[in-house]
Protein backbone atom coordinates (compact mmCIF):
# COMPACT_ATOMS: atom_id res chain seq x y z
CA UNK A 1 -0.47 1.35 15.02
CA UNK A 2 1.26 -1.52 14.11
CA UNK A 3 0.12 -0.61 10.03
CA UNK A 4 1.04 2.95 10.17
CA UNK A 5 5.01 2.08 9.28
CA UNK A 6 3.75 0.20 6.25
CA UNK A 7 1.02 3.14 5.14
CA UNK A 8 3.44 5.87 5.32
CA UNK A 9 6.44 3.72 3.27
CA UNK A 10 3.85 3.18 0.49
CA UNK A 11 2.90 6.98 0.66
CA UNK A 12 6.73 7.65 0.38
CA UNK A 13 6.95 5.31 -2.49
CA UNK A 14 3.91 6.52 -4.01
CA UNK A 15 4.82 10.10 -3.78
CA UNK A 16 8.68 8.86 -5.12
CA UNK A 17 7.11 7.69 -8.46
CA UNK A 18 4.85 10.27 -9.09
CA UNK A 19 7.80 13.00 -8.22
CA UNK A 20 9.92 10.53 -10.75
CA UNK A 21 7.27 10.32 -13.53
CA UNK A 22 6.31 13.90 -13.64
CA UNK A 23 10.32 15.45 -13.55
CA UNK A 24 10.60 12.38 -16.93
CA UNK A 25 7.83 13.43 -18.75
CA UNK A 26 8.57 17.10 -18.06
CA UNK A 27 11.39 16.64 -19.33
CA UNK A 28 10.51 14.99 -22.48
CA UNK A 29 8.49 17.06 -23.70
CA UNK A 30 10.56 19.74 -22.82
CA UNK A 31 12.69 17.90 -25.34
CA UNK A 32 10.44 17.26 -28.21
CA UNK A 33 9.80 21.11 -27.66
CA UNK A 34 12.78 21.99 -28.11
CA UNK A 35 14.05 19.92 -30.73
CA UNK A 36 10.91 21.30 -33.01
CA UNK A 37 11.56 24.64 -32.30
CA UNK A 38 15.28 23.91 -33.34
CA UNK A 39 13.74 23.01 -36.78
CA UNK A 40 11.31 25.38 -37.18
CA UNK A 41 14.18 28.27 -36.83
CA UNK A 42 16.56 26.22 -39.12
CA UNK A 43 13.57 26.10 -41.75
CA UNK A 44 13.99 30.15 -41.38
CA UNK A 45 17.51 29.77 -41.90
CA UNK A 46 17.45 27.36 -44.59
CA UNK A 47 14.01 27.43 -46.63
CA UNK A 48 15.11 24.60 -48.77
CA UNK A 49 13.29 21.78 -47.30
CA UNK A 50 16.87 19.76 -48.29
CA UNK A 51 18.91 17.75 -45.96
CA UNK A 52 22.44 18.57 -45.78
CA UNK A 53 25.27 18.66 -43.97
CA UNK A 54 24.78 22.90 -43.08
CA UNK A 55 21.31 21.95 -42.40
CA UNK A 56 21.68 19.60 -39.44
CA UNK A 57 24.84 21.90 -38.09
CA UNK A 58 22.55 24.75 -38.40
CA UNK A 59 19.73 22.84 -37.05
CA UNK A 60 22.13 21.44 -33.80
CA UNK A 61 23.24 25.08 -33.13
CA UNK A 62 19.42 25.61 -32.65
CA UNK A 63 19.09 23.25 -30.32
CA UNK A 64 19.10 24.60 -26.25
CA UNK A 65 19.60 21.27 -24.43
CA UNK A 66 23.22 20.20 -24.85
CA UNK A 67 22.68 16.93 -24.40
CA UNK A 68 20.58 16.45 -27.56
CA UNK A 69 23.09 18.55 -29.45
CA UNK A 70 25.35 14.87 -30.78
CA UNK A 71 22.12 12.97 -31.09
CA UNK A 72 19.47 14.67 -32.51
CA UNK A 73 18.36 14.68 -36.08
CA UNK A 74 16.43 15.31 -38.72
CA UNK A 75 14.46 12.92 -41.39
CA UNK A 76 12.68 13.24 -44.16
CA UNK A 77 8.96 11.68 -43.93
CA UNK A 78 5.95 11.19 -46.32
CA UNK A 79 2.87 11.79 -45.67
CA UNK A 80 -0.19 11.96 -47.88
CA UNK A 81 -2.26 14.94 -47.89
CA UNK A 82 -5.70 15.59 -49.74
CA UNK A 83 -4.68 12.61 -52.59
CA UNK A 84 -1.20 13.80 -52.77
CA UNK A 85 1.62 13.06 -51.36
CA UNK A 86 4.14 15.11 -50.02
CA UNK A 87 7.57 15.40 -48.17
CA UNK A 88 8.22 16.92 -45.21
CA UNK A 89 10.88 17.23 -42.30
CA UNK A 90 10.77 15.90 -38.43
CA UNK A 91 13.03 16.67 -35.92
CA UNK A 92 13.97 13.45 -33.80
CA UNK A 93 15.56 13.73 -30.23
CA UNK A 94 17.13 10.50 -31.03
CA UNK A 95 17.41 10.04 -27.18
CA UNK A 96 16.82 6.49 -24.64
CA UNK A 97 15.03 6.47 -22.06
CA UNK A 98 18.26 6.74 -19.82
CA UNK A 99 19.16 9.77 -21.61
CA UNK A 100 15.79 11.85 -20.45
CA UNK A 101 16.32 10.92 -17.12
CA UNK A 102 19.95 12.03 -16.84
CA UNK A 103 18.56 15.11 -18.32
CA UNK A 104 15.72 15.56 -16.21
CA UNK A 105 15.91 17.01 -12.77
CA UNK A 106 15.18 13.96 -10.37
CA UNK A 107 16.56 15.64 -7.25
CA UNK A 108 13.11 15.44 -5.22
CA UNK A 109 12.39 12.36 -6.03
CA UNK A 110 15.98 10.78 -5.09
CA UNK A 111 15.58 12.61 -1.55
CA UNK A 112 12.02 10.98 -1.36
CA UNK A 113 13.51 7.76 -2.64
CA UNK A 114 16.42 7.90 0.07
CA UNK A 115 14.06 8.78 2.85
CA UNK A 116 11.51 5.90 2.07
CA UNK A 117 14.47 3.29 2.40
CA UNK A 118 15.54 5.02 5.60
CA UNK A 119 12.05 4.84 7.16
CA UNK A 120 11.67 1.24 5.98
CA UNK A 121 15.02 0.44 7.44
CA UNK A 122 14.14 2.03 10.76
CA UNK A 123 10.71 0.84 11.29
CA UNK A 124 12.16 -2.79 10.53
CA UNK A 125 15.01 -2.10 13.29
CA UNK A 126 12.40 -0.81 15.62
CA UNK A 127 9.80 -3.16 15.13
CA UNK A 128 12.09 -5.99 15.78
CA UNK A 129 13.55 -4.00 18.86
CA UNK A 130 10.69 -3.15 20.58
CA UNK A 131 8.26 -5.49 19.31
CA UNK A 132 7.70 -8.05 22.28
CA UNK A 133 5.73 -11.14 21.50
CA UNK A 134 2.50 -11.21 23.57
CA UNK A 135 1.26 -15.09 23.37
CA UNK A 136 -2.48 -15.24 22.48
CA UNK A 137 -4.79 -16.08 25.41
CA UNK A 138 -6.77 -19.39 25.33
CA UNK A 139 -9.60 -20.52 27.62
CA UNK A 140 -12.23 -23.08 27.76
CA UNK A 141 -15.27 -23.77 29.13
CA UNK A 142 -18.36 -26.29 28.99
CA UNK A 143 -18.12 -25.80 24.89
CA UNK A 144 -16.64 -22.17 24.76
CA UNK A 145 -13.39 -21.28 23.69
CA UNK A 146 -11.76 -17.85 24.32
CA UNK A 147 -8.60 -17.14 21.70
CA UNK A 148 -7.43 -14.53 20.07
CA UNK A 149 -9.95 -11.89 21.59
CA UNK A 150 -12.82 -13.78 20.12
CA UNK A 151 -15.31 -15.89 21.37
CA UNK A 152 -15.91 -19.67 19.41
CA UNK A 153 -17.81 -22.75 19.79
CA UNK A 154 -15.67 -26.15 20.12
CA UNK A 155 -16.25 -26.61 16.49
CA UNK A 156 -14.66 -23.05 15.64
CA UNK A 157 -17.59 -20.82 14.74
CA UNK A 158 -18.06 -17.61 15.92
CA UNK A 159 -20.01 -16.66 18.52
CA UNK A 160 -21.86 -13.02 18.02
CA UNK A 161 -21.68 -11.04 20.86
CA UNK A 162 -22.36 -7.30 21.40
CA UNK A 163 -19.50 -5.32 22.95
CA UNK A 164 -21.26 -5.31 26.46
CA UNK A 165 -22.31 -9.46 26.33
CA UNK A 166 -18.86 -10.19 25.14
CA UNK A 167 -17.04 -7.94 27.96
CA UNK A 168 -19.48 -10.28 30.47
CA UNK A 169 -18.55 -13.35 29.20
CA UNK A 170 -14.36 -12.27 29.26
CA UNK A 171 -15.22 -11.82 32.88
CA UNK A 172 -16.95 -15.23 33.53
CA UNK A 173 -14.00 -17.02 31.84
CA UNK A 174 -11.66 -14.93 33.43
CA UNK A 175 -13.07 -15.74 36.67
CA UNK A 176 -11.30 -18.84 38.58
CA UNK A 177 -14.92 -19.39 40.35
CA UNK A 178 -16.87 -18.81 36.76
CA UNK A 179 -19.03 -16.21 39.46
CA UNK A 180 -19.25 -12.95 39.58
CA UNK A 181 -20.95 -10.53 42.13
CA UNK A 182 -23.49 -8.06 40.74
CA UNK A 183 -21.94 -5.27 42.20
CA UNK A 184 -18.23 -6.66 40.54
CA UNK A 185 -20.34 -6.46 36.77
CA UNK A 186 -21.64 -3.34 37.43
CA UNK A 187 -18.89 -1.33 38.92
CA UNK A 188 -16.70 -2.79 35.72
CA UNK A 189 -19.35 -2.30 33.17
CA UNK A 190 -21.54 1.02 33.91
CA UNK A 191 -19.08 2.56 36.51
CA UNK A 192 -20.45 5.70 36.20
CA UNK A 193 -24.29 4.32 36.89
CA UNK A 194 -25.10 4.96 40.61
CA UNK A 195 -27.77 1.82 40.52
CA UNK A 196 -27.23 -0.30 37.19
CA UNK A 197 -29.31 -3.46 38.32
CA UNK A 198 -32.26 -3.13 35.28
CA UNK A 199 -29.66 -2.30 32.62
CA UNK A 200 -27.45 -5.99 34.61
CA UNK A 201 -30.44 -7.83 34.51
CA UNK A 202 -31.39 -7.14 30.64
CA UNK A 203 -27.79 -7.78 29.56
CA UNK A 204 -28.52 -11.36 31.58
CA UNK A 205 -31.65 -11.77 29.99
CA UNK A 206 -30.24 -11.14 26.08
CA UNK A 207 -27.35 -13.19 26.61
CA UNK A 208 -28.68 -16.43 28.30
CA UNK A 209 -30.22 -17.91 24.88
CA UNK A 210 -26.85 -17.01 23.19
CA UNK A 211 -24.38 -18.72 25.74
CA UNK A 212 -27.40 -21.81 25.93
CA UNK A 213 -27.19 -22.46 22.25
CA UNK A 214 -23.78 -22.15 21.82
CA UNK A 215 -22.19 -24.70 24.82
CA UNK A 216 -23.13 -26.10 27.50
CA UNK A 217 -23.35 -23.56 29.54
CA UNK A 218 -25.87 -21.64 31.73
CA UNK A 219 -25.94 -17.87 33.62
CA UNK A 220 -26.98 -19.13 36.82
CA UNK A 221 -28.64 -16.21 39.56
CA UNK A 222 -28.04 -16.32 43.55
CA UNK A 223 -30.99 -14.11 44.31
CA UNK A 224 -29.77 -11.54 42.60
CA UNK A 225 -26.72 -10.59 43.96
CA UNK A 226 -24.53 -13.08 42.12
CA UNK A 227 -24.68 -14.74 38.85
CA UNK A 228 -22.00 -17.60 37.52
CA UNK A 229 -21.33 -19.63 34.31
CA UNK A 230 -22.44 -23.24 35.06
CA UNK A 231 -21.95 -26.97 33.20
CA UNK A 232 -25.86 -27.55 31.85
């Protein structure tokens, strides 16, 4: 839980800039559209294939987007085709980068912009609100240390436990004595299981070696109705 604040602000952010970059490049192309259409008509208009001063007021009065209608042009440019070469116009937008994004609509993505920053802003004031400080638990025993939900030799290596051996082994440290009843493990660990004593005494079994190799510890039993977690 504590990651979901962080996964949804990058999802904001990520849907922000794609919302941002698909309205700009809408957009320009919407203007390179437009400003070759504007030429293609003033070509119609004026067949001359001859820059003037009628040809780029003609070509501007083609032009749809007002914005473009002070900056755009029109150039001549040589290109070479089949040995020869030859002249030909191009419209240019003659537009920054600024410019397109004035033009283009960037309402969604400002509202998804404004809302990321308010979520962000939130979950900060809430995390630091709410978020009480829970100090990490730390136990030892004959070799074992307990911190940070994990079990560790003195040296600080790991020690592999299935769920079930590791939920034992919380209760032995947990446990002023070190002792625990076999009816205490069973009615925490199979509380469900009317007679669990097989299913206790192979978890005791697989376990033994582990805690053995690992400290210097041993699973001690009382005749079977108790075992505890003695110095070697």
């Amino acid at each position: 839980m504590k990651k979901l604040p962080l996964v949804v602000f990058i999802i904001l952010i990520f849907t922000t800039t794609y919302s941002f970059l698909y309205s700009y490049y809408n957009t320009k192309s919407q203007i390179e559209y437009d400003v070759n259409k504007a030429l293609e008509l003033t070509l119609i208009d004026m067949p001359d294939n001859i820059i003037t001063t009628d040809t780029i007021k003609c070509y501007r009065g083609h032009i749809t987007i007002a914005e473009l209608k002070d900056t755009a042009y029109i150039a001549m440019q040589t290109v070479r085709k089949e040995n020869k070469i030859e002249t030909k116009l191009i419209a240019e937008a003659n537009c920054s980068p600024l410019t397109i994004i004035n033009i283009s609509n960037q309402k969604y993505s400002g509202i998804l912009f404004c809302i990321s920053i308010i979520w962000l802003l939130t979950s900060f004031y809430y995390s630091k609100k709410y978020n009480t400080h829970v100090p990490s638990t730390k136990l030892t025993f004959g070799g074992i240390i307990y911190s940070n939900e994990e079990f560790m030799t003195e040296k600080g290596n790991p020690i592999h436990l299935t769920p079930m051996q590791y939920s034992l082994m919380k209760m032995f440290m947990d446990s002023n004595s070190h002792t625990l009843s076999k009816q205490e493990i069973c009615d925490k660990l199979w509380p469900k299981k009317n007679d669990a004593s097989d299913t206790l005494y192979t978890l005791i079994k697989r376990i033994k070696p582990i805690i053995e190799k690992n400290s210097n510890l041993k699973i001690e039993s009382d005749r079977g109705k108790s075992y505890s977690l003695k110095l070697k």
